[in-house]
C-alpha atoms as a PDB file:
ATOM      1  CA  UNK A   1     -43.735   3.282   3.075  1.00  0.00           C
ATOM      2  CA  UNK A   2     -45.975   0.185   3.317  1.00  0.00           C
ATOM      3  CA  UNK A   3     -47.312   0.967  -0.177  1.00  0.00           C
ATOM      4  CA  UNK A   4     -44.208   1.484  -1.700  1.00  0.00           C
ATOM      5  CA  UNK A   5     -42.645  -1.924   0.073  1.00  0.00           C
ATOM      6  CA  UNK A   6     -45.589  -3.556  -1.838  1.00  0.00           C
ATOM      7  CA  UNK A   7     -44.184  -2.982  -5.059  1.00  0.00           C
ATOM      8  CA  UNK A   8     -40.828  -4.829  -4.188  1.00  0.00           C
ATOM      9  CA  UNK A   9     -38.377  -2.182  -5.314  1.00  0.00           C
ATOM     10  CA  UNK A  10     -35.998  -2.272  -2.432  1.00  0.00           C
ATOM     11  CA  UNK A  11     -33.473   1.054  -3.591  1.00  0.00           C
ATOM     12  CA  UNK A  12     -36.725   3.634  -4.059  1.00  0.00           C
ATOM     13  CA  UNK A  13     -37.958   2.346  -0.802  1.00  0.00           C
ATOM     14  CA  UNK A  14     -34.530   3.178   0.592  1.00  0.00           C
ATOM     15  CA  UNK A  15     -34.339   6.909  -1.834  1.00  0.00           C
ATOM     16  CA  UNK A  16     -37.873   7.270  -0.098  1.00  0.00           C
ATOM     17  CA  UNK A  17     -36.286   6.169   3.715  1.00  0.00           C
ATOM     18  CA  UNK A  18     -34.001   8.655   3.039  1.00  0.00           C
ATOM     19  CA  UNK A  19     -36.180  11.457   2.517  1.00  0.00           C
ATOM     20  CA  UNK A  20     -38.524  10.773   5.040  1.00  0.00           C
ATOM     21  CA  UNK A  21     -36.003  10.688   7.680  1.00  0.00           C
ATOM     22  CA  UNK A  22     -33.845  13.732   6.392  1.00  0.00           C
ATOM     23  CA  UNK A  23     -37.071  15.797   5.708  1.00  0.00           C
ATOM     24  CA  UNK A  24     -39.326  15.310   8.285  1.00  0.00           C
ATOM     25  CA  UNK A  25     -39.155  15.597  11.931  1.00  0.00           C
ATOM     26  CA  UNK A  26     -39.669  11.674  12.342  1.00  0.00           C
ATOM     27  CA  UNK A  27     -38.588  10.409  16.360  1.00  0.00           C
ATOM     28  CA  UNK A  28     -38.929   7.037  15.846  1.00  0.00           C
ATOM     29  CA  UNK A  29     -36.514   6.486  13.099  1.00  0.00           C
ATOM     30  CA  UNK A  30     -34.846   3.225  14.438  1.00  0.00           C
ATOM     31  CA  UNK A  31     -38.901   1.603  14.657  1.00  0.00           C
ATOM     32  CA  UNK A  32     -39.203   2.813  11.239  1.00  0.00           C
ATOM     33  CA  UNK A  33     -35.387   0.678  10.337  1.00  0.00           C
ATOM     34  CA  UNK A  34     -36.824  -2.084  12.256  1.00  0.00           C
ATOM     35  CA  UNK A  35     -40.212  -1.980  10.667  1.00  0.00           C
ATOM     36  CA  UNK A  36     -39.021  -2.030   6.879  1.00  0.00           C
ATOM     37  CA  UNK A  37     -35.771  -3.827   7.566  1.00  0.00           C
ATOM     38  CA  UNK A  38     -36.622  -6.730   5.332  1.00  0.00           C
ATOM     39  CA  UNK A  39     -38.380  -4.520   2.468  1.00  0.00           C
ATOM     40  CA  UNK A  40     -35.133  -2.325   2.382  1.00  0.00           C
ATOM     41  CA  UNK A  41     -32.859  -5.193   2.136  1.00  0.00           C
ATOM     42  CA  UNK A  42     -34.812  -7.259  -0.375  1.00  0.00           C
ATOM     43  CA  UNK A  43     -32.223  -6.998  -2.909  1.00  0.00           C
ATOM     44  CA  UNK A  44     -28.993  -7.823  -1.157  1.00  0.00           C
ATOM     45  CA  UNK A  45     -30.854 -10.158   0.708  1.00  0.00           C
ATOM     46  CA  UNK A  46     -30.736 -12.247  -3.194  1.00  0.00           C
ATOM     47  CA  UNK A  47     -27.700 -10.576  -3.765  1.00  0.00           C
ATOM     48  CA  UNK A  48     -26.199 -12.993  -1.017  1.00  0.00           C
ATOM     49  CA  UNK A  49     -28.987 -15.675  -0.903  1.00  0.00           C
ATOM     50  CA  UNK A  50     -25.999 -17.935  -1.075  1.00  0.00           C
ATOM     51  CA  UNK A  51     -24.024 -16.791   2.106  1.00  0.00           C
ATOM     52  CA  UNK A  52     -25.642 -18.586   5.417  1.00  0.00           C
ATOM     53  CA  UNK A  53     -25.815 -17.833   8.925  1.00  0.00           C
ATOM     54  CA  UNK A  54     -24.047 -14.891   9.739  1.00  0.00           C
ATOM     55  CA  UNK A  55     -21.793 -13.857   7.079  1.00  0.00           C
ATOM     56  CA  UNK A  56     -25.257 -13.754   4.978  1.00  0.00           C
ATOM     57  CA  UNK A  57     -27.054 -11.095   7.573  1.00  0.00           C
ATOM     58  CA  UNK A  58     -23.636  -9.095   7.952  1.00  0.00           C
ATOM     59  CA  UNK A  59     -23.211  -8.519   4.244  1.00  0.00           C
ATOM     60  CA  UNK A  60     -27.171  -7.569   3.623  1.00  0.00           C
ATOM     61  CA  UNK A  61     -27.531  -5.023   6.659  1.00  0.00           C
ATOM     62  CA  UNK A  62     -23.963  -3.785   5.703  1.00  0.00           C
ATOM     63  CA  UNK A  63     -24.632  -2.927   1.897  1.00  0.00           C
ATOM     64  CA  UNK A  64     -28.713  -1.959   3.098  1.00  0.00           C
ATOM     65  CA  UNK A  65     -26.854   0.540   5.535  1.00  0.00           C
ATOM     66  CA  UNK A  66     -24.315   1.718   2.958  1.00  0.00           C
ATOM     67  CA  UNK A  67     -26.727   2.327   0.144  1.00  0.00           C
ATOM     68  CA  UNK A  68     -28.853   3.985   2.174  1.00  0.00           C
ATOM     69  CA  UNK A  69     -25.996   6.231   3.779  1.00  0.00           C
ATOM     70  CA  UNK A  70     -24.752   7.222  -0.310  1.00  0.00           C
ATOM     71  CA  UNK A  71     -28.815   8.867  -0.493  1.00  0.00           C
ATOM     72  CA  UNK A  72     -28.647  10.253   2.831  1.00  0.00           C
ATOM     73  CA  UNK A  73     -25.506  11.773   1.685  1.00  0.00           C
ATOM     74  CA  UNK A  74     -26.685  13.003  -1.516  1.00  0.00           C
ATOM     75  CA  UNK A  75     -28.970  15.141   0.752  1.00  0.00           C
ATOM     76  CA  UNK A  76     -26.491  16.167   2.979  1.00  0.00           C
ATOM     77  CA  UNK A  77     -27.321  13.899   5.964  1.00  0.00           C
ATOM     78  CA  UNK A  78     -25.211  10.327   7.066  1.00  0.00           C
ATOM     79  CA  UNK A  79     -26.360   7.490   8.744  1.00  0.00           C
ATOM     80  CA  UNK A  80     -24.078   8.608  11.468  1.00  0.00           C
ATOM     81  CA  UNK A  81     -26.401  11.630  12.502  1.00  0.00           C
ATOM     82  CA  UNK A  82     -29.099   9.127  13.545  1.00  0.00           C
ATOM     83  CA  UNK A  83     -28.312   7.405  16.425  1.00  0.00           C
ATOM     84  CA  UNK A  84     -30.852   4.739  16.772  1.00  0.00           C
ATOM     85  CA  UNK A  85     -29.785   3.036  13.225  1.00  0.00           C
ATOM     86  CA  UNK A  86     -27.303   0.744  13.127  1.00  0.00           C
ATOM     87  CA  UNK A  87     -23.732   1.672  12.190  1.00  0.00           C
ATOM     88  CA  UNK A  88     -21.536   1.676   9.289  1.00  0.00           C
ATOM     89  CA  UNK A  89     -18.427   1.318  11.644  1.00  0.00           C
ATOM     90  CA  UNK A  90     -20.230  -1.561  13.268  1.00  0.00           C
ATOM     91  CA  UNK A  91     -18.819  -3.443  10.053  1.00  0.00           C
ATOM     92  CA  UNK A  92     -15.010  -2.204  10.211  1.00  0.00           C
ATOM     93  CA  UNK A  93     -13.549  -5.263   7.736  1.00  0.00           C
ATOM     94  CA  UNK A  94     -17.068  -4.420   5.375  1.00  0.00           C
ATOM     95  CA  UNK A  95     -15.760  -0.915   4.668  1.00  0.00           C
ATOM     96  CA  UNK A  96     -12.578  -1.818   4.203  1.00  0.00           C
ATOM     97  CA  UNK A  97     -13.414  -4.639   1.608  1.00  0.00           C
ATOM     98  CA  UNK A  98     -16.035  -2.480  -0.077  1.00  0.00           C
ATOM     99  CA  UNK A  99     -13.012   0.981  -0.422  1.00  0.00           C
ATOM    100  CA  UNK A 100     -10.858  -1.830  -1.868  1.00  0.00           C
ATOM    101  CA  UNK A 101     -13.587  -2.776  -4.459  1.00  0.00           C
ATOM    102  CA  UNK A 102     -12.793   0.926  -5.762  1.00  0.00           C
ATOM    103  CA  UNK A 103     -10.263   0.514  -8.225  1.00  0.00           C
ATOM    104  CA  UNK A 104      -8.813   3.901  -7.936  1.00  0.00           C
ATOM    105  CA  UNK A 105      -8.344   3.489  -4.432  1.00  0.00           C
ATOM    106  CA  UNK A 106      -7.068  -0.228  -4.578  1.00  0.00           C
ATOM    107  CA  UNK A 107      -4.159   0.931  -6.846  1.00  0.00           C
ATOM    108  CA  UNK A 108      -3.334   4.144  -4.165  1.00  0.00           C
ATOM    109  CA  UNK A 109      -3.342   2.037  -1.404  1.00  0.00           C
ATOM    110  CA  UNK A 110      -1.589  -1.057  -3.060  1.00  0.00           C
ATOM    111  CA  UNK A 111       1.418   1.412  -4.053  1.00  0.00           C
ATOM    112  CA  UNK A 112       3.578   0.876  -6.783  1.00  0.00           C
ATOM    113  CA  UNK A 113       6.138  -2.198  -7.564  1.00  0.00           C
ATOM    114  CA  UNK A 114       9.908  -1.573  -7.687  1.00  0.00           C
ATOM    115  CA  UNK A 115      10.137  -2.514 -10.726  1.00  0.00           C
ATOM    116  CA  UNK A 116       7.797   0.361 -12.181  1.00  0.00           C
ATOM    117  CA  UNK A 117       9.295   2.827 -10.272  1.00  0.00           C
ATOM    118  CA  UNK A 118      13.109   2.172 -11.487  1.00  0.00           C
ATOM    119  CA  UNK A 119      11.626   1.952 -15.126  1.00  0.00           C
ATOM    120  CA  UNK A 120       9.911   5.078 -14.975  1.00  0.00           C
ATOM    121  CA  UNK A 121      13.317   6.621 -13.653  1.00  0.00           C
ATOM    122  CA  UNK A 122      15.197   4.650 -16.346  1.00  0.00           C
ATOM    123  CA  UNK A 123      13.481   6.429 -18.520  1.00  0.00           C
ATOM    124  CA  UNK A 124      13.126   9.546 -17.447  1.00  0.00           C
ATOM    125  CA  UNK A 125      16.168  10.753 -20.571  1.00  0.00           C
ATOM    126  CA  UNK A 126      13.138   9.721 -23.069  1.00  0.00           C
ATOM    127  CA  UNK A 127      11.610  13.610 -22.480  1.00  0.00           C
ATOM    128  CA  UNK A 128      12.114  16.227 -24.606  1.00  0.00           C
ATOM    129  CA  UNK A 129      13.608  20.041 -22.764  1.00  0.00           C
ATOM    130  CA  UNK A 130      10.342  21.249 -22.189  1.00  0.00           C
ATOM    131  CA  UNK A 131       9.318  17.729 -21.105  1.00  0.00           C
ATOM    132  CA  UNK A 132      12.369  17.573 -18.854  1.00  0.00           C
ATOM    133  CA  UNK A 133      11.976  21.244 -17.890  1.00  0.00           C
ATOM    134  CA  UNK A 134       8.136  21.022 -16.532  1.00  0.00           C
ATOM    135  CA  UNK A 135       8.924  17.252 -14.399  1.00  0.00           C
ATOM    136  CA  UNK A 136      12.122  19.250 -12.901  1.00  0.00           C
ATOM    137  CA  UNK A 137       9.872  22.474 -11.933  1.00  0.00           C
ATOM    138  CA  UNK A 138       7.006  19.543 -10.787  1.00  0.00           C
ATOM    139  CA  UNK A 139       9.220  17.186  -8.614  1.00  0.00           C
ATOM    140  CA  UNK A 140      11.224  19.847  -7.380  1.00  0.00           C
ATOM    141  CA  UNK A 141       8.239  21.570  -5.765  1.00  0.00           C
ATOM    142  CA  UNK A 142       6.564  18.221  -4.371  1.00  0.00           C
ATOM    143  CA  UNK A 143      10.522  17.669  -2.530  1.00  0.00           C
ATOM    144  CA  UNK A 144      10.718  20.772  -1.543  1.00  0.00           C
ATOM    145  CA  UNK A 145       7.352  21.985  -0.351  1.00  0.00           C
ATOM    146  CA  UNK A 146       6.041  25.896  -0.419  1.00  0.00           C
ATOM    147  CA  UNK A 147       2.481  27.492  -0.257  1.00  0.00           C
ATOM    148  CA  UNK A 148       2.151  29.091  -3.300  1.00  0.00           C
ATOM    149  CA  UNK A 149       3.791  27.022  -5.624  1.00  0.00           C
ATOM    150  CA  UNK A 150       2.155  23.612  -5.479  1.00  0.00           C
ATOM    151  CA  UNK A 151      -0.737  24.072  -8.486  1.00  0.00           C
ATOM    152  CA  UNK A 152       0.452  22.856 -11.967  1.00  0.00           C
ATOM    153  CA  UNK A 153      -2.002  22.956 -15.347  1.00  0.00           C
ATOM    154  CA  UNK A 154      -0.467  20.639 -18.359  1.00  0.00           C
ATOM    155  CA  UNK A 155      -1.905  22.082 -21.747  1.00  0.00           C
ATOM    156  CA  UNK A 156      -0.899  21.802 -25.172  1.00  0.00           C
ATOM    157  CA  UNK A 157      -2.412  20.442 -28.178  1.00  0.00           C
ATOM    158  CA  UNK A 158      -2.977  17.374 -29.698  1.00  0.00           C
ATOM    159  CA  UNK A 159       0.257  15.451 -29.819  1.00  0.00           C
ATOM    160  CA  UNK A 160       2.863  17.422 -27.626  1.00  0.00           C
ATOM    161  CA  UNK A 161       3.640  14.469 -25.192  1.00  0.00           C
ATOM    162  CA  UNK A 162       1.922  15.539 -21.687  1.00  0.00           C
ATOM    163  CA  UNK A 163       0.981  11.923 -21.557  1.00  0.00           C
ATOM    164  CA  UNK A 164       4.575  10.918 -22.076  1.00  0.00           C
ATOM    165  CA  UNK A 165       5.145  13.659 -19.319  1.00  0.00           C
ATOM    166  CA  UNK A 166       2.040  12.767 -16.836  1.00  0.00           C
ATOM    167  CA  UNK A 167       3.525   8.852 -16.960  1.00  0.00           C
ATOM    168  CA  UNK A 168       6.507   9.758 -15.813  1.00  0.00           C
ATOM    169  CA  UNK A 169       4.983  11.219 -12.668  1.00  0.00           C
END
């Protein structure tokens, strides 16, 4: 590790953390945290170079800790099964911020305006029968829930209107 902290590339010192600590039978892996703390963090330590105080050493062990969990978990391991690192959930507002930076998730969790909704309905007479007939058989098995009959595939060619369709849900 001291080598590879030489050459200032904070992420494969973290890739090669990673594999140290979920391939070898290493005790000590908190000294080892400790030890390369500043090597590992190099980059988000720039990242934020213009945060102070606090806020600055908050965000840099936070993102450190969550890169480095993403490689642990790429080799099946989590920050979580080693006790003597710090703590993903010691940053509870962090991981919220940092799901919320997913756009995907942002829109889930941020729902859908009234105003959307009642349009989609408004124009729900827009679909063709088989349009109509497939959103029925869809909606009518989210509403009315049974194992078996909850798994729909949308195929057609080129030009058939399943994205006219797949709005509307």
């Amino acid at each position: 590790m001291t080598e590879v902290s030489q050459l200032r590339k904070p992420y494969q010192l973290r890739q090669l953390f990673a594999t140290i600590i979920v391939y070898s039978q290493l005790v000590e892996v908190g000294a080892l945290w400790e030890r390369f703390y500043d090597d590992l963090s190099l980059d988000f330590d720039y990242k934020y170079r213009s945060l102070e105080g606090n806020a600055k050493e908050e965000m840099v062990k936070f993102h450190t800790l969550k890169s480095l969990n993403d490689l642990l978990l790429a080799n099946g391991s989590a920050v979580t099964h080693f006790e003597d690192l710090p703590q993903l959930c010691e940053y509870p507002h962090l991981v919220l911020d940092s799901l919320l930076q997913n756009n995907l998730i942002r829109r889930e969790m941020e729902g859908y305006s009234h105003d959307v909704l009642q349009e989609t309905v408004d124009q729900e007479h827009l679909l063709n029968h088989e349009q109509r007939s497939v959103y029925s058989t869809v909606t009518n098995a989210v509403d009315n829930l049974t194992p078996g009959n909850t798994l729909f595939f949308i195929d057609g060619p080129g030009g058939t209107g399943k994205s006219t369709l797949l709005k509307h849900f």
